[in-house]
PDB file of N, CA and C in Angstrom:
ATOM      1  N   UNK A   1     -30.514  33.463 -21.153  1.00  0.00           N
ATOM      2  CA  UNK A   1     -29.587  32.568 -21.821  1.00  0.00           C
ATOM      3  C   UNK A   1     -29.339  31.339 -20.956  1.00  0.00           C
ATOM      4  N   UNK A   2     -28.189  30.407 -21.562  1.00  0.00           N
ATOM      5  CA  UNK A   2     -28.669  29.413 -20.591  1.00  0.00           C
ATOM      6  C   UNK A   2     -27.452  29.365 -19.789  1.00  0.00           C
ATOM      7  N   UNK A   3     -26.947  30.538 -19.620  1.00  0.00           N
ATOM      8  CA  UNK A   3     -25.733  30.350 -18.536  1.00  0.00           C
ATOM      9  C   UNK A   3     -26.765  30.966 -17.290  1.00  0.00           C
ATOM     10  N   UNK A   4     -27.398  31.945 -17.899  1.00  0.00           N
ATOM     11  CA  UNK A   4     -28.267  32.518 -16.346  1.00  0.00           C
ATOM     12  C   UNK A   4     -29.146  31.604 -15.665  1.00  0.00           C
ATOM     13  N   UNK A   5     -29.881  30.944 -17.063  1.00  0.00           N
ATOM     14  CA  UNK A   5     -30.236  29.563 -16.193  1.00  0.00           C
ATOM     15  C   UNK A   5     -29.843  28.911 -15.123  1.00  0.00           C
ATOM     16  N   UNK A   6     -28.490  28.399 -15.525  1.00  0.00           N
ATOM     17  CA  UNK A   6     -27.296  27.724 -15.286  1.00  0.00           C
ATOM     18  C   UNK A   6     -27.222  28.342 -13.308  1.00  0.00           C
ATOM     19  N   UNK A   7     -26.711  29.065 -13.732  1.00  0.00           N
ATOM     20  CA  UNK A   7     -26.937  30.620 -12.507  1.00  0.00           C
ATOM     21  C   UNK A   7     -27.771  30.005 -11.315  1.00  0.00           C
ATOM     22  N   UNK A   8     -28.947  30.297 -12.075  1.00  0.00           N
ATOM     23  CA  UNK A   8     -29.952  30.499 -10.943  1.00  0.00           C
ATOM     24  C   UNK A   8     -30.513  29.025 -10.678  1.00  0.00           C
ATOM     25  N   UNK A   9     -30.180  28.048 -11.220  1.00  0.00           N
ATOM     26  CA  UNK A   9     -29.899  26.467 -10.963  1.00  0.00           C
ATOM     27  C   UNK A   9     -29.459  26.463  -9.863  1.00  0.00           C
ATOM     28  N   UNK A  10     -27.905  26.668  -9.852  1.00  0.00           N
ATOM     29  CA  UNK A  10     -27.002  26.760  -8.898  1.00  0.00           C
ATOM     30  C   UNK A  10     -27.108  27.238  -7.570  1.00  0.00           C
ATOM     31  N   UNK A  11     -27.671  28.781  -7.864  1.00  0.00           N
ATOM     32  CA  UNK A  11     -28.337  29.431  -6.907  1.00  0.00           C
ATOM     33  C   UNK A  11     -29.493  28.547  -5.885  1.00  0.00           C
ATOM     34  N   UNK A  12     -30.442  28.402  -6.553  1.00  0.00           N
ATOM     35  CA  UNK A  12     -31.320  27.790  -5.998  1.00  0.00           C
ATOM     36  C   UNK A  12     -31.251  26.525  -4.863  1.00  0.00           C
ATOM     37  N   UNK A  13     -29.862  25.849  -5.453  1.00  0.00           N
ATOM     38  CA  UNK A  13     -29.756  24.332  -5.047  1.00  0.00           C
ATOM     39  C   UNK A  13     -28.847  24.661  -4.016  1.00  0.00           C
ATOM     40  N   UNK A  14     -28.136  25.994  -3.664  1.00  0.00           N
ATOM     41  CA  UNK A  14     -27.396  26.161  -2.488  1.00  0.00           C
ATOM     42  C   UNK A  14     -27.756  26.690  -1.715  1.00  0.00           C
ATOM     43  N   UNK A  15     -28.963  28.028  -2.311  1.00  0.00           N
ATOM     44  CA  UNK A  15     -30.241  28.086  -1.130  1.00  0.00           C
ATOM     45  C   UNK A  15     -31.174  26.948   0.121  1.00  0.00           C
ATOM     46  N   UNK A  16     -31.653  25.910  -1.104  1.00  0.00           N
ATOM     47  CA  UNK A  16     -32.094  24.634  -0.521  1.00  0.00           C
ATOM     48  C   UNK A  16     -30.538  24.180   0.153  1.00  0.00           C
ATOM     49  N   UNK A  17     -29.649  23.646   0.311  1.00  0.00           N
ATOM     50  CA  UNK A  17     -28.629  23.119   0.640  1.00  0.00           C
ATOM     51  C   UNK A  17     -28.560  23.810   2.010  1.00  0.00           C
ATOM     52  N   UNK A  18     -28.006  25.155   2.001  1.00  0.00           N
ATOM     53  CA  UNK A  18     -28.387  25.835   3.728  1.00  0.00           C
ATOM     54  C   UNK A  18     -29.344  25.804   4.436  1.00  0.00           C
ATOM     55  N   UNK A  19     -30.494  25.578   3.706  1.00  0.00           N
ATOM     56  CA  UNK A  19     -31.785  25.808   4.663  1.00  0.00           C
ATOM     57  C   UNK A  19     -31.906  24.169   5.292  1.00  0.00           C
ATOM     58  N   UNK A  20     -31.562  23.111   4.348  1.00  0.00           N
ATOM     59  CA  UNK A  20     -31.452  21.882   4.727  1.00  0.00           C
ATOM     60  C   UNK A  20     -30.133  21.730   5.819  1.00  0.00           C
ATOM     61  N   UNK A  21     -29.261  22.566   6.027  1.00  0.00           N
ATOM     62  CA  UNK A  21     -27.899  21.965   6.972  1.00  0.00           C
ATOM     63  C   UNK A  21     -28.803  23.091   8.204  1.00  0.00           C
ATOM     64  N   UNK A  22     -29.348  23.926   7.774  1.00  0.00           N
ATOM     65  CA  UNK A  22     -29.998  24.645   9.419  1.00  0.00           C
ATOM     66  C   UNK A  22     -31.047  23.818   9.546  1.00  0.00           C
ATOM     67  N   UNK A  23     -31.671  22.818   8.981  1.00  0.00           N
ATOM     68  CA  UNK A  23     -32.957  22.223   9.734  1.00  0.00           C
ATOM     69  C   UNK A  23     -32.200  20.651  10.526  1.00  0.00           C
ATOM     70  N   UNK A  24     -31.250  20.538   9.796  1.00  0.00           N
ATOM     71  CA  UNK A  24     -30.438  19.421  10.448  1.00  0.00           C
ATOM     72  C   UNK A  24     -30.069  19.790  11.653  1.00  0.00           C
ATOM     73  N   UNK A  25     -29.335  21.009  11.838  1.00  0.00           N
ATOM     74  CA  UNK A  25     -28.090  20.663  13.318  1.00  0.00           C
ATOM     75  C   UNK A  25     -29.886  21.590  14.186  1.00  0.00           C
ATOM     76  N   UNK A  26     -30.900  22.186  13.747  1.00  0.00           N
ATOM     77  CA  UNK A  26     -31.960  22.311  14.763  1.00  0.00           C
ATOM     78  C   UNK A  26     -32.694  20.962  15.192  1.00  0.00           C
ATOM     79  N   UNK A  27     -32.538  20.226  14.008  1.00  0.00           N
ATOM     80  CA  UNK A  27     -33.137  18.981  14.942  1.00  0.00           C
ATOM     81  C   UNK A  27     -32.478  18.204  15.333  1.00  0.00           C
ATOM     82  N   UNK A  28     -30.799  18.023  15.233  1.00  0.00           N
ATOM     83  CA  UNK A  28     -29.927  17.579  15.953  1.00  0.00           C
ATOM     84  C   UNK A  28     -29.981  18.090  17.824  1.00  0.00           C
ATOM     85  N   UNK A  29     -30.034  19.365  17.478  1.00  0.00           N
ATOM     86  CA  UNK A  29     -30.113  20.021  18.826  1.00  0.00           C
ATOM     87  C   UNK A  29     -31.648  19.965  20.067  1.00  0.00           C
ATOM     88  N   UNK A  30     -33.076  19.805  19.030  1.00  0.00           N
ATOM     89  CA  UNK A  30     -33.936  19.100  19.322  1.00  0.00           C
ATOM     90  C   UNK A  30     -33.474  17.601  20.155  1.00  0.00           C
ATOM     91  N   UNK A  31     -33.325  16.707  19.385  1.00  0.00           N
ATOM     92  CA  UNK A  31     -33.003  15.472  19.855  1.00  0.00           C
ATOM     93  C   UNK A  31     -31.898  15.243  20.697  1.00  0.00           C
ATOM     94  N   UNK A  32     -31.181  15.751  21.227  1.00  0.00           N
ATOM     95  CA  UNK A  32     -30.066  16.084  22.347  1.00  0.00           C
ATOM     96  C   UNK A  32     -30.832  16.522  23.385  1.00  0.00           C
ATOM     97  N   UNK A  33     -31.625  17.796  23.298  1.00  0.00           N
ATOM     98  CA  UNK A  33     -32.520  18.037  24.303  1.00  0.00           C
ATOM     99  C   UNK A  33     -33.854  17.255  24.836  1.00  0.00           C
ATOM    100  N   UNK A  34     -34.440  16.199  23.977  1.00  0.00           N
ATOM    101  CA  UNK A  34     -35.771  15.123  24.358  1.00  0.00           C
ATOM    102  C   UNK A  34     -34.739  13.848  24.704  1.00  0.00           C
ATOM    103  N   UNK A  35     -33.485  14.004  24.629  1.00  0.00           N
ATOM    104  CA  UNK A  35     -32.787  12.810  25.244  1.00  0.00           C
ATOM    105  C   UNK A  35     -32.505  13.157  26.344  1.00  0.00           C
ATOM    106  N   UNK A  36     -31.921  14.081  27.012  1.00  0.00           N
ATOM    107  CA  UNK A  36     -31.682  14.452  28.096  1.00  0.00           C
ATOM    108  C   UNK A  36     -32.781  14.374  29.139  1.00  0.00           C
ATOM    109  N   UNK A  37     -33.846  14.882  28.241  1.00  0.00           N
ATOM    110  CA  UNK A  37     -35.209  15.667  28.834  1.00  0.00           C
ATOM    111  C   UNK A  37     -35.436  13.800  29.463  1.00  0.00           C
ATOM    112  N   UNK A  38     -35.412  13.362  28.811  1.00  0.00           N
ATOM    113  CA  UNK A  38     -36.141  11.421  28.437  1.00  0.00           C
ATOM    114  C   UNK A  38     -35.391  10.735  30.266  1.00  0.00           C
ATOM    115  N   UNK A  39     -33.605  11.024  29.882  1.00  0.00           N
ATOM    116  CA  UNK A  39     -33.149  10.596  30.759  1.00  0.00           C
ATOM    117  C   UNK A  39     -33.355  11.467  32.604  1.00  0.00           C
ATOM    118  N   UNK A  40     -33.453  12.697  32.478  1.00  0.00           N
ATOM    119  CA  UNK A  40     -33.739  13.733  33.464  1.00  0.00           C
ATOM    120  C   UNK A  40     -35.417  12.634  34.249  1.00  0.00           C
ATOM    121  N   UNK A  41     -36.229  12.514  33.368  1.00  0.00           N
ATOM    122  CA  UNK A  41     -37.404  11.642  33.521  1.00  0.00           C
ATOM    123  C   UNK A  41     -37.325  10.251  34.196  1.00  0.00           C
ATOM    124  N   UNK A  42     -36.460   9.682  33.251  1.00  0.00           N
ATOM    125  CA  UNK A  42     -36.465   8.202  33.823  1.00  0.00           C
ATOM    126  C   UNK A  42     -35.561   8.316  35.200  1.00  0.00           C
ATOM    127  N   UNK A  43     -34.922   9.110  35.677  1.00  0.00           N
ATOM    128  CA  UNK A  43     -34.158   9.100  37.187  1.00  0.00           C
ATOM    129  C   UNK A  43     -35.670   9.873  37.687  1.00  0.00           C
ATOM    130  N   UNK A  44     -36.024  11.039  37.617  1.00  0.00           N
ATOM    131  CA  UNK A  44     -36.977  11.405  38.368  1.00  0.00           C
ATOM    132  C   UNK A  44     -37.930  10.390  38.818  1.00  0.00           C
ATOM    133  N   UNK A  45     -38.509   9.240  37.711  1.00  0.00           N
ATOM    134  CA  UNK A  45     -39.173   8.313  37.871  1.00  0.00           C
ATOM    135  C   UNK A  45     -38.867   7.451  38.670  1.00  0.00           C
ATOM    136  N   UNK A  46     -37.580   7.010  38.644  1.00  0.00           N
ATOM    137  CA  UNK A  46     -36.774   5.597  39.355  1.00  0.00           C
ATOM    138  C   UNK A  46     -36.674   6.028  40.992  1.00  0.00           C
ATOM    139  N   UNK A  47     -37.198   7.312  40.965  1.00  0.00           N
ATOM    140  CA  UNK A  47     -37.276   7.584  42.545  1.00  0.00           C
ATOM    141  C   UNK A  47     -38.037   6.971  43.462  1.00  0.00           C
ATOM    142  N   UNK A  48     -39.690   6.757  42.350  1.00  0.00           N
ATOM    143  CA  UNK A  48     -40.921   5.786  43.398  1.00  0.00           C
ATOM    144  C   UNK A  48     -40.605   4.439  43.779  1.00  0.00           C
ATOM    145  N   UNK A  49     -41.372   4.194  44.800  1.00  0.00           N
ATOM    146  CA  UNK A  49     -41.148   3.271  44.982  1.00  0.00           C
ATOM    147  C   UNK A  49     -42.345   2.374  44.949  1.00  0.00           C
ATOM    148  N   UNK A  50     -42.769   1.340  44.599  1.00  0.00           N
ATOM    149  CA  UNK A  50     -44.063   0.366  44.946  1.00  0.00           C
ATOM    150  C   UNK A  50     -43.817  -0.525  45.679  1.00  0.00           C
ATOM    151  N   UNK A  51     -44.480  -0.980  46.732  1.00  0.00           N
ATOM    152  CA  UNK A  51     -44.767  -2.382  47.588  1.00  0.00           C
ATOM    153  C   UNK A  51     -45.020  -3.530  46.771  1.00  0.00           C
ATOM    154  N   UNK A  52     -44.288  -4.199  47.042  1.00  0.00           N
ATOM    155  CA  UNK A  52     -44.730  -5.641  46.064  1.00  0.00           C
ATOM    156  C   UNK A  52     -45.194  -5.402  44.953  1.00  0.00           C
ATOM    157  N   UNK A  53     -44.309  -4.996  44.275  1.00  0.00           N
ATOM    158  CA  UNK A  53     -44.067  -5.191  42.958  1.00  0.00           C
ATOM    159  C   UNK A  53     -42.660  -5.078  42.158  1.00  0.00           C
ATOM    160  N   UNK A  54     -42.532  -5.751  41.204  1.00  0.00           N
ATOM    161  CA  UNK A  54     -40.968  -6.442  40.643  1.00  0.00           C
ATOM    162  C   UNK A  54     -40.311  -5.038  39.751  1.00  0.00           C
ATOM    163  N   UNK A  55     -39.792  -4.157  40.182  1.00  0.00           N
ATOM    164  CA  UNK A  55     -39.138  -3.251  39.615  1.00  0.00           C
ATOM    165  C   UNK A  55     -38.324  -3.167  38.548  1.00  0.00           C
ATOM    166  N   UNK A  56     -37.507  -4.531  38.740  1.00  0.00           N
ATOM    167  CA  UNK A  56     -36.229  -4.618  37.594  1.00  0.00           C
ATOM    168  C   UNK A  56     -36.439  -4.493  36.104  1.00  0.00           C
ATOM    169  N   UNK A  57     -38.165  -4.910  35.631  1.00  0.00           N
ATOM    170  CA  UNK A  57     -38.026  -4.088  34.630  1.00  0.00           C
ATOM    171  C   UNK A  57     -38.192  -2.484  34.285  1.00  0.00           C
ATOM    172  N   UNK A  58     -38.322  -1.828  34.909  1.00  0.00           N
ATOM    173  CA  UNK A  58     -38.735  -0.107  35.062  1.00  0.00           C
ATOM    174  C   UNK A  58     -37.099   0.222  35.290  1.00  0.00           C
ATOM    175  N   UNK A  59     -35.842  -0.634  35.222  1.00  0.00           N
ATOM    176  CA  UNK A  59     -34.465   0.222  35.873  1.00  0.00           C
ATOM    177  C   UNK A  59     -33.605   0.215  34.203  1.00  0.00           C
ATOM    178  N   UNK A  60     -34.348  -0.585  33.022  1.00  0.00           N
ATOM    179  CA  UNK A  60     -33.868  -0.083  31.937  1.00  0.00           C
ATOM    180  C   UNK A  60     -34.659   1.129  31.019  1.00  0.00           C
ATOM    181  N   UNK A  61     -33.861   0.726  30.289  1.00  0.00           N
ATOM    182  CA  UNK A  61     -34.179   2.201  29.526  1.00  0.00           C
ATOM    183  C   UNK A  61     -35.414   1.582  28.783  1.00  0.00           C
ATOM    184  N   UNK A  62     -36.592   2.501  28.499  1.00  0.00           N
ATOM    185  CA  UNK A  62     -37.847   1.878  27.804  1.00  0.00           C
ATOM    186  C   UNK A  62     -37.573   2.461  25.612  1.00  0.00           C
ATOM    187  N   UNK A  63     -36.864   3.247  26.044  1.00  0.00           N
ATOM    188  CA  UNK A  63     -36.487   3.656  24.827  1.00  0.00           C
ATOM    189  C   UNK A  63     -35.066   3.129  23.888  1.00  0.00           C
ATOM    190  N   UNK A  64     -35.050   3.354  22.583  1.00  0.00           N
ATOM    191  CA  UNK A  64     -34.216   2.859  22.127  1.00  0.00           C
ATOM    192  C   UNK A  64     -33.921   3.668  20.578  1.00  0.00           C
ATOM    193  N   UNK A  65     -32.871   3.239  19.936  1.00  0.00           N
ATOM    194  CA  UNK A  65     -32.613   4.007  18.596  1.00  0.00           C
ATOM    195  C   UNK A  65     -33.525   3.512  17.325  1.00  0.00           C
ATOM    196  N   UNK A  66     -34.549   4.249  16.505  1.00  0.00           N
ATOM    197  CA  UNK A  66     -35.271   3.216  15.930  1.00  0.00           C
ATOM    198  C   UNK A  66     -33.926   3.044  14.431  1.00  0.00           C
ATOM    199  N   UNK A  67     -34.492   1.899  13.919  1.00  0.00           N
ATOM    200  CA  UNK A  67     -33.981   1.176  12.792  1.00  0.00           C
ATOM    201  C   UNK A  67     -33.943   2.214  11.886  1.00  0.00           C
ATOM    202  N   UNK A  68     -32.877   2.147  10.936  1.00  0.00           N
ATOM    203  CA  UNK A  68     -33.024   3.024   9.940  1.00  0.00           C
ATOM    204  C   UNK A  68     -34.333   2.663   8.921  1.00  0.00           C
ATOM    205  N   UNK A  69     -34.364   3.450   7.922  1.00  0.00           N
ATOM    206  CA  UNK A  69     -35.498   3.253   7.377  1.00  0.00           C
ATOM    207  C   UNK A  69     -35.002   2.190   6.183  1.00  0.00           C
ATOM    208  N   UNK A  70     -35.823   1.057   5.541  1.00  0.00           N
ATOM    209  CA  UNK A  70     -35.448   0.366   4.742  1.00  0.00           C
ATOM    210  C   UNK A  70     -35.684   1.227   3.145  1.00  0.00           C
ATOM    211  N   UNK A  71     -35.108   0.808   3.010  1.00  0.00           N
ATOM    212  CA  UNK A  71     -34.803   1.505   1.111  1.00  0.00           C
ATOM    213  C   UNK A  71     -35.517   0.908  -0.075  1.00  0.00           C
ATOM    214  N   UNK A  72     -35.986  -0.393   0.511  1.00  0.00           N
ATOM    215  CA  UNK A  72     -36.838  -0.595  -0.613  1.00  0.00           C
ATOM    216  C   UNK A  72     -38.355  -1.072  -0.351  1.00  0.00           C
ATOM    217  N   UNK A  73     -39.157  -0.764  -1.283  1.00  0.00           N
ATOM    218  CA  UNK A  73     -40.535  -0.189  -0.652  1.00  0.00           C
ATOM    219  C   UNK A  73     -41.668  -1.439  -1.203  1.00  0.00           C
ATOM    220  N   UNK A  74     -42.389  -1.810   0.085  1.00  0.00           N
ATOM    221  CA  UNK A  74     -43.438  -2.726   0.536  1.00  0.00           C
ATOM    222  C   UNK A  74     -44.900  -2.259  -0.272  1.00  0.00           C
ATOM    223  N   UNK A  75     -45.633  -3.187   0.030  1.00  0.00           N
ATOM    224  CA  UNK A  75     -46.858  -2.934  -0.651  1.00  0.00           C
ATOM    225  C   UNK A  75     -47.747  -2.604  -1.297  1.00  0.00           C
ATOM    226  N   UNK A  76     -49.022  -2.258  -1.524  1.00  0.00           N
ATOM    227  CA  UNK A  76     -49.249  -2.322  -3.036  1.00  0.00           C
ATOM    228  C   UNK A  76     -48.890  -1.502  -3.844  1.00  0.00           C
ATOM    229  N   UNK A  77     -48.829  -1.148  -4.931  1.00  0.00           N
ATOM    230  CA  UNK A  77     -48.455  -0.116  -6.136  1.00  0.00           C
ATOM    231  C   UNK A  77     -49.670   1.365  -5.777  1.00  0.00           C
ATOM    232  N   UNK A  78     -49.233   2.332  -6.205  1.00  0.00           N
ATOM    233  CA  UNK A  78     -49.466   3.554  -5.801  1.00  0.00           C
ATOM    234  C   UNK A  78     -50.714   3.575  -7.160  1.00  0.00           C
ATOM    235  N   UNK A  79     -50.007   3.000  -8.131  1.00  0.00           N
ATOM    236  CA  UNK A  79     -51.266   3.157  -9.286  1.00  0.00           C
ATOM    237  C   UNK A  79     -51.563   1.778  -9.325  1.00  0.00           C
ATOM    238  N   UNK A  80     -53.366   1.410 -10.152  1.00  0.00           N
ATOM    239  CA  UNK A  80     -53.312  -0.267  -9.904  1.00  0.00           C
ATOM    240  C   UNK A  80     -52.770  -0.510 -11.518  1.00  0.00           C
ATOM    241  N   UNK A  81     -52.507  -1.466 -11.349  1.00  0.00           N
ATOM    242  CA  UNK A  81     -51.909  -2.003 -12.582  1.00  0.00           C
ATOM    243  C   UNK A  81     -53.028  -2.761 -13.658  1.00  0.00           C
ATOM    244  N   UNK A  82     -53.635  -1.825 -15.314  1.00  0.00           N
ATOM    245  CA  UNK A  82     -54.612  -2.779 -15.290  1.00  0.00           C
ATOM    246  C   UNK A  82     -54.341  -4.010 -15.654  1.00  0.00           C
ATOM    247  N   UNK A  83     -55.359  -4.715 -16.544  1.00  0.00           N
ATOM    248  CA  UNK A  83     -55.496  -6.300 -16.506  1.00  0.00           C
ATOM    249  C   UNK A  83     -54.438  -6.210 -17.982  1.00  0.00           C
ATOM    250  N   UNK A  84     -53.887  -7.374 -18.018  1.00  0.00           N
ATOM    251  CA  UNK A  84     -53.193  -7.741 -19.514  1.00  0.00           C
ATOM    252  C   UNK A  84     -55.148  -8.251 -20.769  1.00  0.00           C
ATOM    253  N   UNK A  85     -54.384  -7.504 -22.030  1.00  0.00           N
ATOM    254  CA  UNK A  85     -55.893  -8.154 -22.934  1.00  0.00           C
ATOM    255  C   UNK A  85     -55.066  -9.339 -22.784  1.00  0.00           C
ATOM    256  N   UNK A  86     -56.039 -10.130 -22.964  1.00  0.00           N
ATOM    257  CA  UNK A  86     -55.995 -11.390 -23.828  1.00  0.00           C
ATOM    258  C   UNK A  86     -55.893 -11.194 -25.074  1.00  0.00           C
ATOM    259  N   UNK A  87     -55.173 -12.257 -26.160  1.00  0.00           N
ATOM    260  CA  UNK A  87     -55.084 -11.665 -27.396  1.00  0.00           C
ATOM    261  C   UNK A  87     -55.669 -12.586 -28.248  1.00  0.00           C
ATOM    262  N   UNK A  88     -56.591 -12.978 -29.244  1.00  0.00           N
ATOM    263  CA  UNK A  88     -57.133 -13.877 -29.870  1.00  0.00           C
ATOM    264  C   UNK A  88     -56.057 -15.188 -30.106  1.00  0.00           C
ATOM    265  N   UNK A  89     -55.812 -16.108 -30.451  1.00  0.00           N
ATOM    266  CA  UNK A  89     -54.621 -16.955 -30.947  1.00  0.00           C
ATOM    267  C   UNK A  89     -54.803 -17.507 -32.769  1.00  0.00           C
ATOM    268  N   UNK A  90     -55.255 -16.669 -33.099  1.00  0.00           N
ATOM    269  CA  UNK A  90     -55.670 -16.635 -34.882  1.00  0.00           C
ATOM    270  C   UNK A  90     -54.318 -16.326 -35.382  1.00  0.00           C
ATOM    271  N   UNK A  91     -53.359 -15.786 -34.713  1.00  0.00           N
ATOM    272  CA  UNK A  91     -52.268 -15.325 -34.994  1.00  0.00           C
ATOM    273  C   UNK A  91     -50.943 -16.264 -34.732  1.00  0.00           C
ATOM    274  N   UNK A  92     -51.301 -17.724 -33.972  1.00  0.00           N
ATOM    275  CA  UNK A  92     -50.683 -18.391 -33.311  1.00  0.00           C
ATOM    276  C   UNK A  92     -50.455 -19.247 -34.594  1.00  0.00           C
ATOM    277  N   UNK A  93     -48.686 -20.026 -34.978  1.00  0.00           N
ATOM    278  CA  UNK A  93     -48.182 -20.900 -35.270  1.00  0.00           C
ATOM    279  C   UNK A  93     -48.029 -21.558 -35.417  1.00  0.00           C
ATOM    280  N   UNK A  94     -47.648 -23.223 -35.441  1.00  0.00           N
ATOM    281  CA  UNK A  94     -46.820 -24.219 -34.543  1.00  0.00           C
ATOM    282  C   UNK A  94     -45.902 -24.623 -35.866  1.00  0.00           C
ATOM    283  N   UNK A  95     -44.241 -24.769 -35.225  1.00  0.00           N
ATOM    284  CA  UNK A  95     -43.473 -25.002 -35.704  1.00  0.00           C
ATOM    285  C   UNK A  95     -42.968 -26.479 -35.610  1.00  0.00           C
TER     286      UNK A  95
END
């Protein structure tokens, strides 16, 4: 009937809904740990030293937050678009 439908709609979309909030705070917890890991690196790194050579750029951070993603979408069409007919003009007017 269509309440069981209804049901297992519901069901379904709160199944997906948990499995989506546990893949979030795991890759929240991922990315906490390759940041740390990133910064643990760049001090281990900042330890060498080179002879004549200009350091000050190696004492920032090489990394950064990327851009969110833009929302509306670039280049060509996924299907091609065909050609328009041409249409005879036997059918054409003038007023």
């Amino acid at each position: 009937s269509g309440v069981d439908e209804l049901n297992r709609a519901v069901s379904q979309i709160d199944s997906t809904t948990q499995q989506n909030s546990a893949t979030v705070e795991e890759l929240a917890s991922t990315s906490d740990s390759l940041s740390n890991e990133a910064k643990d690196l760049a001090e281990t790194v900042s330890r060498f030293k080179v002879s004549g050579v200009d350091t000050s750029a190696a004492k920032r951070p090489a990394y950064s937050r990327p851009a969110p993603a833009s929302s509306s979408k670039t280049g060509k069409p996924s299907m091609p678009v065909p050609p328009a007919k041409s249409l005879p003009d036997d059918d054409f007017e003038e007023f």
